[in-house]
Structures are given as C-alpha cells and as structure tokens.
N, C-alpha and C. Protein backbone atom coordinates (compact mmCIF):
# COMPACT_ATOMS: atom_id res chain seq x y z
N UNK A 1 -11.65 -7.88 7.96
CA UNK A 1 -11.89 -6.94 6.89
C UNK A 1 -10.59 -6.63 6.18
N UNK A 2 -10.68 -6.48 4.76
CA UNK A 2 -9.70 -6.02 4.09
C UNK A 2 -9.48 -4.61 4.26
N UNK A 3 -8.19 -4.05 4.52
CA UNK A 3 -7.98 -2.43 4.86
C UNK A 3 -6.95 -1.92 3.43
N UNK A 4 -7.01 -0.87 3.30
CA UNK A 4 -6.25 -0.69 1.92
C UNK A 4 -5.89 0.72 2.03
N UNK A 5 -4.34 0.84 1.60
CA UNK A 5 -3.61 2.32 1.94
C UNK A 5 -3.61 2.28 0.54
N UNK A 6 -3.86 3.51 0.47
CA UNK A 6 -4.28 4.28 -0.48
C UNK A 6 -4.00 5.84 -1.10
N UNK A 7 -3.13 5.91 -2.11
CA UNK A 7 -2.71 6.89 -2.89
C UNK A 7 -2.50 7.59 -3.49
N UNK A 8 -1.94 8.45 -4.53
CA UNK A 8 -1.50 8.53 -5.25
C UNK A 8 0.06 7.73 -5.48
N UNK A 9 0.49 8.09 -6.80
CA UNK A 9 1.95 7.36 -7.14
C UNK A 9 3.05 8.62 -6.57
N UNK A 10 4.01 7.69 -6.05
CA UNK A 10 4.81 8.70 -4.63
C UNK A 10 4.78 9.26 -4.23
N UNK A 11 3.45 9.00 -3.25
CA UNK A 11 2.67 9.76 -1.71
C UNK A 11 3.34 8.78 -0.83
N UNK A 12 4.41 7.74 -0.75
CA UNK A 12 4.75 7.41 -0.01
C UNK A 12 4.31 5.70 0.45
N UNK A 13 2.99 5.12 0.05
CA UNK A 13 2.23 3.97 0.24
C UNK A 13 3.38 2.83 0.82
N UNK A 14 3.97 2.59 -0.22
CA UNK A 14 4.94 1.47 0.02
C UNK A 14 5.72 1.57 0.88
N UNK A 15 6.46 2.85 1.12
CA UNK A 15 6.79 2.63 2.77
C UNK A 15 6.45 2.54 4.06
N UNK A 16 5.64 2.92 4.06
CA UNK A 16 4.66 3.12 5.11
C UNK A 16 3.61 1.49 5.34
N UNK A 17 3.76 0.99 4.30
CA UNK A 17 3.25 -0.71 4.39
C UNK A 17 4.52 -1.31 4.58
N UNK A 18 5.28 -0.82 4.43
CA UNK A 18 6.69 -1.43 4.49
C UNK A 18 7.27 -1.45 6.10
N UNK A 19 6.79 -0.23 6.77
CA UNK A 19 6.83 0.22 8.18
C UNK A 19 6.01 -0.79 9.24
N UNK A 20 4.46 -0.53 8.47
CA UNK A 20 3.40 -1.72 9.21
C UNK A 20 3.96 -3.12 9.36
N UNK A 21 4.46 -3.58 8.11
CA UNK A 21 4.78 -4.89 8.13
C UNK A 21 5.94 -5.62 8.73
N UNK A 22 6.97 -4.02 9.42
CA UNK A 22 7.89 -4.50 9.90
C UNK A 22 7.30 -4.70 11.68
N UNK A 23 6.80 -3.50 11.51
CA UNK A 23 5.97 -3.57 12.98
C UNK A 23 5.34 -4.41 13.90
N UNK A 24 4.48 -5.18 12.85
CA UNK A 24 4.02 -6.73 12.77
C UNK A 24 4.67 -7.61 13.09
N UNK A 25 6.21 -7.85 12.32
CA UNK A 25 7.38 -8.68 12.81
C UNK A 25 7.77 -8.83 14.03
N UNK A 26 7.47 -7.10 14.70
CA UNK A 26 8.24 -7.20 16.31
C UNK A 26 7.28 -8.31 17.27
N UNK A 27 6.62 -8.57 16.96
CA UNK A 27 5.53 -8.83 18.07
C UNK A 27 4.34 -10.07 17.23
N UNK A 28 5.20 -10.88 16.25
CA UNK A 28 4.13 -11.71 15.37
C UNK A 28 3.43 -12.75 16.24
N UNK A 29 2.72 -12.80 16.11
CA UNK A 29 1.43 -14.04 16.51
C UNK A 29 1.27 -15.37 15.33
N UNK A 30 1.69 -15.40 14.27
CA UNK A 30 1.90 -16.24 13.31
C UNK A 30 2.26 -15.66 12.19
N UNK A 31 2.18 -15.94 11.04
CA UNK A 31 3.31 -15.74 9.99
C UNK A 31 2.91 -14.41 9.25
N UNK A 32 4.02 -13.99 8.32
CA UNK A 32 3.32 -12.90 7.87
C UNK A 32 4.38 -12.82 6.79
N UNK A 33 3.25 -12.25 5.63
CA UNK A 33 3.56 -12.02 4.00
C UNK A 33 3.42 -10.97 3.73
N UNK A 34 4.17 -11.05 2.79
CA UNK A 34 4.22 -9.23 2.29
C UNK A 34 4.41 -10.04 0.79
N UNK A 35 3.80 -9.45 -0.34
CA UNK A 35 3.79 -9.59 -1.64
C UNK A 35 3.48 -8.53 -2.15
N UNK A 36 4.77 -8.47 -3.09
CA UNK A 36 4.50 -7.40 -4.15
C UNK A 36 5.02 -7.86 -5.70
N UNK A 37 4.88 -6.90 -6.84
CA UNK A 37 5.28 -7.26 -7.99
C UNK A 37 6.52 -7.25 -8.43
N UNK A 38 7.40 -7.03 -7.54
CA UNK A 38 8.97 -7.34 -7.43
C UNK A 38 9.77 -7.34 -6.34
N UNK A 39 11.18 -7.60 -6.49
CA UNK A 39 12.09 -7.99 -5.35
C UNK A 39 12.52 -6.24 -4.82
N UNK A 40 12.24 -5.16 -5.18
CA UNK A 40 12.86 -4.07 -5.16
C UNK A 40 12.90 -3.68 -3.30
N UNK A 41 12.21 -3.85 -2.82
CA UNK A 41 12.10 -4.10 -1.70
C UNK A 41 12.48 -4.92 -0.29
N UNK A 42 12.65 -6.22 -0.80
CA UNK A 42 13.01 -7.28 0.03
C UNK A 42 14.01 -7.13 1.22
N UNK A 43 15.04 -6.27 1.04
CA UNK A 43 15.95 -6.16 1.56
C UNK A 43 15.62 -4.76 3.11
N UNK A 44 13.88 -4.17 2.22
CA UNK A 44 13.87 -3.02 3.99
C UNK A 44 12.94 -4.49 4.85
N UNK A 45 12.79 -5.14 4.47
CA UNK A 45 11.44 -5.91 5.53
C UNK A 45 12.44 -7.22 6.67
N UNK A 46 12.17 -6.85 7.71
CA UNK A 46 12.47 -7.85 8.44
C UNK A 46 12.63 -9.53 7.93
N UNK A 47 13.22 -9.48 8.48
CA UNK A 47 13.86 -11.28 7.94
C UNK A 47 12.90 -12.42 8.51
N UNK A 48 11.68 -12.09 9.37
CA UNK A 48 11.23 -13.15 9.68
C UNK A 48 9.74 -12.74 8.70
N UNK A 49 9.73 -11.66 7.69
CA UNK A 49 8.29 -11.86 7.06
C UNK A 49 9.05 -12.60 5.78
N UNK A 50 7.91 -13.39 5.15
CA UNK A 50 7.91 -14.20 4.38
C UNK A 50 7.37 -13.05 3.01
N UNK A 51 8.94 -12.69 2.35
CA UNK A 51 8.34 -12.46 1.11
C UNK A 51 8.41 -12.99 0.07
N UNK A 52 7.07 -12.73 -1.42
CA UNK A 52 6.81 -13.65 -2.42
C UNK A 52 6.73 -12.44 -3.39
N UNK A 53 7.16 -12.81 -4.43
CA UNK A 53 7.26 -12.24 -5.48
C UNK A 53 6.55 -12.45 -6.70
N UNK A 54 5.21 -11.66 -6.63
CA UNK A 54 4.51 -12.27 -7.91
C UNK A 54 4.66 -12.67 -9.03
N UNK A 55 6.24 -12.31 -9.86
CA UNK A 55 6.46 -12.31 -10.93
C UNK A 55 6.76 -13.75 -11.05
N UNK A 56 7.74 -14.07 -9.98
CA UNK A 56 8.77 -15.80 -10.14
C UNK A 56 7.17 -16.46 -10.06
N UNK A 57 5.76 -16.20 -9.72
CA UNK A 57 4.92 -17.45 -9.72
C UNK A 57 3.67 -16.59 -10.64
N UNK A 58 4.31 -16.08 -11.71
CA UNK A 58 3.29 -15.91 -13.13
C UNK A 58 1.83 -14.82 -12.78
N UNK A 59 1.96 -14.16 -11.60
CA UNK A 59 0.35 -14.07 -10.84
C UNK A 59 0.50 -12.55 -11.73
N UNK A 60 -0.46 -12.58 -12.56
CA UNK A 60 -0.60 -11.17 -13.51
C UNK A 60 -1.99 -11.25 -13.34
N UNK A 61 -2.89 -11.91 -13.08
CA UNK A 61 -4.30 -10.89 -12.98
C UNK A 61 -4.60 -11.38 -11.72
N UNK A 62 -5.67 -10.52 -11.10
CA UNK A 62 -6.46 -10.73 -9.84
C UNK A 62 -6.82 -11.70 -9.73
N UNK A 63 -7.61 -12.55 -10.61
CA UNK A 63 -8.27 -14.22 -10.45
C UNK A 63 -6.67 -14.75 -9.79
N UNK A 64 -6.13 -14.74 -10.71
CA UNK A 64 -4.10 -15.35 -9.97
C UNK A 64 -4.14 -14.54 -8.71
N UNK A 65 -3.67 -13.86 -7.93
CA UNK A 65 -3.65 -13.36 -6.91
C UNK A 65 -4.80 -14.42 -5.74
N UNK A 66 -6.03 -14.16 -6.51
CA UNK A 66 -6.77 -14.66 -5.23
C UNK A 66 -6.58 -16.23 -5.10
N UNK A 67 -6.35 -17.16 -6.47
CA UNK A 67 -6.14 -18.61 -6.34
C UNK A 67 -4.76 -18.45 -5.31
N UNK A 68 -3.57 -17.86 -5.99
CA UNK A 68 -2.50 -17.83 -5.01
C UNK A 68 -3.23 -17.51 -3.31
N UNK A 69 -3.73 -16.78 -2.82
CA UNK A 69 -3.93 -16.53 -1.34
C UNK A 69 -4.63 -17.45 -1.01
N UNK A 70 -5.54 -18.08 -1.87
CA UNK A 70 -6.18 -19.24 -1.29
C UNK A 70 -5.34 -20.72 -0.92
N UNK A 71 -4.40 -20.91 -1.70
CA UNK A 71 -3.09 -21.39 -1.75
C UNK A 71 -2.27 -21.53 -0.24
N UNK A 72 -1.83 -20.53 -0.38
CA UNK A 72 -1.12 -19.84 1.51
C UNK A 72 -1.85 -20.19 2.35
N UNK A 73 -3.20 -20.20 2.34
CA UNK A 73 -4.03 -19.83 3.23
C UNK A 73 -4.40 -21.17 3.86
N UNK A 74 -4.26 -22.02 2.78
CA UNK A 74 -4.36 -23.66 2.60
C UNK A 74 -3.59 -24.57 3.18
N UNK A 75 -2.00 -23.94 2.94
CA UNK A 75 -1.27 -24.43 3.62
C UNK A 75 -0.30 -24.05 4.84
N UNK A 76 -0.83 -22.74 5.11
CA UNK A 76 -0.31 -22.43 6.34
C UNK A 76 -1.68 -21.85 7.76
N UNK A 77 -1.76 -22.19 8.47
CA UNK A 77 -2.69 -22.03 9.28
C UNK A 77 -2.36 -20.99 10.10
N UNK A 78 -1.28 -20.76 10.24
CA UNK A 78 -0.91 -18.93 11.16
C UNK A 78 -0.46 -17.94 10.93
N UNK A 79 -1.06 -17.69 9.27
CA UNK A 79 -0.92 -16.65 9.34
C UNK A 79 -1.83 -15.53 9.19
N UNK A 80 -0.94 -14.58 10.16
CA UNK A 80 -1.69 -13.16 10.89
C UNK A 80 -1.76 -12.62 9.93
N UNK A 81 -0.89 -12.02 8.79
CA UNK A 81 -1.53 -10.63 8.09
C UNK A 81 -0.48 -11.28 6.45
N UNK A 82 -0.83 -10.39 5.78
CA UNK A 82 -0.66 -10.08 4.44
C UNK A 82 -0.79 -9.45 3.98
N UNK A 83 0.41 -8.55 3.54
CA UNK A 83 0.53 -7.13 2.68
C UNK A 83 0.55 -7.44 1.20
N UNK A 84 -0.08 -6.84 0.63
CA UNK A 84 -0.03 -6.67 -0.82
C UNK A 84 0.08 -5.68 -1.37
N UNK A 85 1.52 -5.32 -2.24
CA UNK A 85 1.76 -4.44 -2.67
C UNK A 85 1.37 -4.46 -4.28
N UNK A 86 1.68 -3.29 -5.19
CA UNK A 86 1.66 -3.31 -6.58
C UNK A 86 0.88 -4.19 -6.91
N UNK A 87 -0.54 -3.77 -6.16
CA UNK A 87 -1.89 -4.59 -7.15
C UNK A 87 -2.45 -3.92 -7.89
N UNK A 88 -2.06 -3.18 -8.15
CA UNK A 88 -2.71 -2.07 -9.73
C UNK A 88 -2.16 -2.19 -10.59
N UNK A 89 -0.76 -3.55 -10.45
CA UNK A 89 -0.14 -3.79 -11.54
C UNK A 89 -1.02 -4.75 -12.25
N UNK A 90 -1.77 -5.48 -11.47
CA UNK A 90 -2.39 -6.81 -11.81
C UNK A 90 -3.81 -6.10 -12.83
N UNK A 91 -3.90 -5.95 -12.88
CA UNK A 91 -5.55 -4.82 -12.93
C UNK A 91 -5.96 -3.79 -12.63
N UNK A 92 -6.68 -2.86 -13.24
CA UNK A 92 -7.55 -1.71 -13.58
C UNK A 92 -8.53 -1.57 -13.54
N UNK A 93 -9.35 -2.41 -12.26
CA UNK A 93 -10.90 -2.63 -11.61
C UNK A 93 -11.92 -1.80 -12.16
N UNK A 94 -12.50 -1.85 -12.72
CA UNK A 94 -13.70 -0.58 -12.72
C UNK A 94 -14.33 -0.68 -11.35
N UNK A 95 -15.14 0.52 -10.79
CA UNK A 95 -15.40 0.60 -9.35
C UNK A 95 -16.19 -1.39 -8.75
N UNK A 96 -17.16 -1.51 -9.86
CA UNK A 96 -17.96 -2.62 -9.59
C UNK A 96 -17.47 -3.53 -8.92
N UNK A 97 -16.05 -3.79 -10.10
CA UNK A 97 -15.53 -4.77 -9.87
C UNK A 97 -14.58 -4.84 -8.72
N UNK A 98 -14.00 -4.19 -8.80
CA UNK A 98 -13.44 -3.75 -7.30
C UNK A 98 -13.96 -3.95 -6.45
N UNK A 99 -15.33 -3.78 -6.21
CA UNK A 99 -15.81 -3.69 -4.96
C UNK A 99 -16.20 -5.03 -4.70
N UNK A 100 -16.39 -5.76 -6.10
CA UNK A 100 -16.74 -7.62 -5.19
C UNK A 100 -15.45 -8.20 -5.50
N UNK A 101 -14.33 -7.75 -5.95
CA UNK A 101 -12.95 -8.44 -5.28
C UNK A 101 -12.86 -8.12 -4.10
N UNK A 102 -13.18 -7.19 -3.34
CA UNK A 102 -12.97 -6.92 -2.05
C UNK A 102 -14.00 -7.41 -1.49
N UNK A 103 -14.76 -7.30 -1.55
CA UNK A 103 -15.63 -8.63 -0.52
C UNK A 103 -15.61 -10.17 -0.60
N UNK A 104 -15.15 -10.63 -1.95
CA UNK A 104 -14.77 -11.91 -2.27
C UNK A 104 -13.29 -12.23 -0.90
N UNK A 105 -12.46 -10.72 -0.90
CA UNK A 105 -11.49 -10.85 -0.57
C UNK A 105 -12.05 -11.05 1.35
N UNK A 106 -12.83 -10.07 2.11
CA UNK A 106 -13.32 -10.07 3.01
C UNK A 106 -13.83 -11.30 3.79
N UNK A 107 -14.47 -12.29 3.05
CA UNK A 107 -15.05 -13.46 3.02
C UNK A 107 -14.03 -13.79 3.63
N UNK A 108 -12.70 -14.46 2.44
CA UNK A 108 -11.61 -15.55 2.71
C UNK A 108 -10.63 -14.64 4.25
N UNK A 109 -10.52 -13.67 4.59
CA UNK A 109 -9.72 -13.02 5.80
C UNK A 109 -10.46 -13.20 6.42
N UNK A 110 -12.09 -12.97 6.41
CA UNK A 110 -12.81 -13.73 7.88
C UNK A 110 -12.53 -15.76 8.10
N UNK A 111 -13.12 -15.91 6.87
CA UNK A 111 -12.98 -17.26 7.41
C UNK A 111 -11.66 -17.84 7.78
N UNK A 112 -10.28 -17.35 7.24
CA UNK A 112 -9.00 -17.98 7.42
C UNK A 112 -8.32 -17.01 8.99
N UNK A 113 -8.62 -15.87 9.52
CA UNK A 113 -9.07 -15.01 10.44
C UNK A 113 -7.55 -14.35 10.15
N UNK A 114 -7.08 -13.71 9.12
CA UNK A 114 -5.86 -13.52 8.86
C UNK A 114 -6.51 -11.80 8.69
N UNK A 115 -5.47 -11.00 8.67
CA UNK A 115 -5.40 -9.25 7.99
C UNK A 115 -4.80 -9.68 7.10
N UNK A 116 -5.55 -8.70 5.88
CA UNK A 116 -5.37 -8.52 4.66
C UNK A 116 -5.21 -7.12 4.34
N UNK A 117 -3.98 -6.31 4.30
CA UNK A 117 -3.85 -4.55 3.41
C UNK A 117 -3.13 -4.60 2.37
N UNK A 118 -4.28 -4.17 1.53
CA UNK A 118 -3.46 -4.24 -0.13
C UNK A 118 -3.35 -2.44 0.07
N UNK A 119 -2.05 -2.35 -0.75
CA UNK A 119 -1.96 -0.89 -0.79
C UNK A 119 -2.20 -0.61 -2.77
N UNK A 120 -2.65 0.67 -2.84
CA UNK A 120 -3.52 0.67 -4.04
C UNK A 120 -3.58 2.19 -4.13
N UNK A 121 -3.04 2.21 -5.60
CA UNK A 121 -2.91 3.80 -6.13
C UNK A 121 -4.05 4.30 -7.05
N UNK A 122 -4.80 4.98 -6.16
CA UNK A 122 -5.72 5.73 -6.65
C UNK A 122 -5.46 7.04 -7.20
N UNK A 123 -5.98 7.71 -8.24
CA UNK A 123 -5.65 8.76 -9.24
C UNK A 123 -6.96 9.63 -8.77
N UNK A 124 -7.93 9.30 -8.66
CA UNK A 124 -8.87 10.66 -8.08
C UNK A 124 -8.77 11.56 -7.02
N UNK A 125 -9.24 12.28 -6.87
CA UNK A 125 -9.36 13.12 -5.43
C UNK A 125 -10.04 12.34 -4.30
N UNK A 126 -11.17 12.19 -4.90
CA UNK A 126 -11.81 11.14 -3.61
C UNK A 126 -11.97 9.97 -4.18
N UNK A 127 -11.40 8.86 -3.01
CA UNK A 127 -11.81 7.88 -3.22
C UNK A 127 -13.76 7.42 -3.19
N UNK A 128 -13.68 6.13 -3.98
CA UNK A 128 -15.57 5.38 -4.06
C UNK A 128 -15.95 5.41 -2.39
N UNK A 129 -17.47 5.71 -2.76
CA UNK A 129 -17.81 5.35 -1.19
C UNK A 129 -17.34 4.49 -0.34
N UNK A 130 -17.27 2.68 -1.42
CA UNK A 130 -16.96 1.93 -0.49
C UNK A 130 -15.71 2.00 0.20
N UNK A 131 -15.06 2.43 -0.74
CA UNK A 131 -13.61 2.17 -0.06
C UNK A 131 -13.21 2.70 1.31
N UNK A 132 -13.95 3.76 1.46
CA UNK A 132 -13.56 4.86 2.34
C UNK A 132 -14.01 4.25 3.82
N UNK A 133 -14.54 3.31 3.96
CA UNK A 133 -14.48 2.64 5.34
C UNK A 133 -13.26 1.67 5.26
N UNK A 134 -12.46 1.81 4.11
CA UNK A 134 -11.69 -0.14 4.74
C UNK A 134 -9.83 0.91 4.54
N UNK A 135 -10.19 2.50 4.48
CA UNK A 135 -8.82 3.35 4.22
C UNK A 135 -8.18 3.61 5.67
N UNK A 136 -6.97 3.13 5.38
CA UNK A 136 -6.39 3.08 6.90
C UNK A 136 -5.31 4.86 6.27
C-alpha cells in the first residue's frame, strides 16, 4: 500500500520523511530512493539511499513520475521503499483523480512488493476519506 505524510506547508513533512528514510538505511533489505523536486536536501540522507532528482530527468507531471517508477522498478529488483517528496509540485489532483493515482500507484508497490510514501501538502483541515487510511 501506498502511505502518505501529510501536511500542511512547514508542519515539518520533509523531515520527518527525511528521518524514515534514513532509518530505512540502518537496516536496508534492498535499495532505497528518495525523490524529490530538488537537490536541497541530498546532503541530510544517508549515503547508501539512492537519490534522484526530478528536475535533471524533466518529470513535471504525474503521468512522468509514474513512467519514471515504472522505470526503477524495471530495472532494479530490490528495491524496498521509495520516498517521494514535492509531489504537489508535479500536480494539483482534484480528489478523483488522486484517488486513482493512488491506486494505479498501489497496484505497481504490490506487484513490484516495494513501500511507496509520497509526502503531500494538504491545505484543508481534514483530509478525503480515502486518504485517511494510507496517513502515517
């Protein structure tokens, strides 16, 4: 299942995925990505996660994002998890749509058996029904 930390803009999200993903490092079982929409970061995450930078490979909308993970996913067979940061840079989902990128997304983490947490800044008080089972 896809899990998704969830915000407001500086409630903290990115560090705290930044924390998970180092956490992950101590104790990896196969590879692990962290992607976000820039390098601003690179330098808190452990040296053995593999980070990618959406900008150096053009990925500006969600359709790009998901060809890219299908990509990784294609050519590496161990890896455990994948953080995704600054995906609200990519798009502005209306609820609908959101909700079958995330099961589109659900699909490919079951079948490739990888974790997937996109962290994602939400502006309401409460988050959509769906979301509220996959909020870590």
């Amino acid at each position: 299942m896809v899990k998704i930390l969830a915000g407001g803009k500086g409630s903290g999200k990115t560090k705290r995925m930044i924390e998970m993903a180092n956490e992950a490092a101590r104790d990896p079982h196969g590879t692990i990505y962290f992607i976000d929409d820039d390098s601003r970061n690179i330098f808190e995450l452990d040296r053995n996660i593999r980070f990618v930078n959406m900008e150096t490979f053009n990925i500006h909308r969600i359709e790009m994002l998901y060809g890219f993970l299908c990509g990784l996913l294609s050519c590496d067979y161990d890896i455990e998890h994948i953080f995704i940061d600054g995906i609200n840079y990519l798009s502005d989902l209306p609820e609908e749509e959101l909700q079958n990128f995330l099961m589109v997304l659900d699909k490919l983490a079951r079948n490739n058996e990888v974790k997937l947490l996109l962290c994602w800044s939400y502006h309401e008080d409460t988050p959509p029904e769906f979301l509220k089972e996959r909020l870590i």
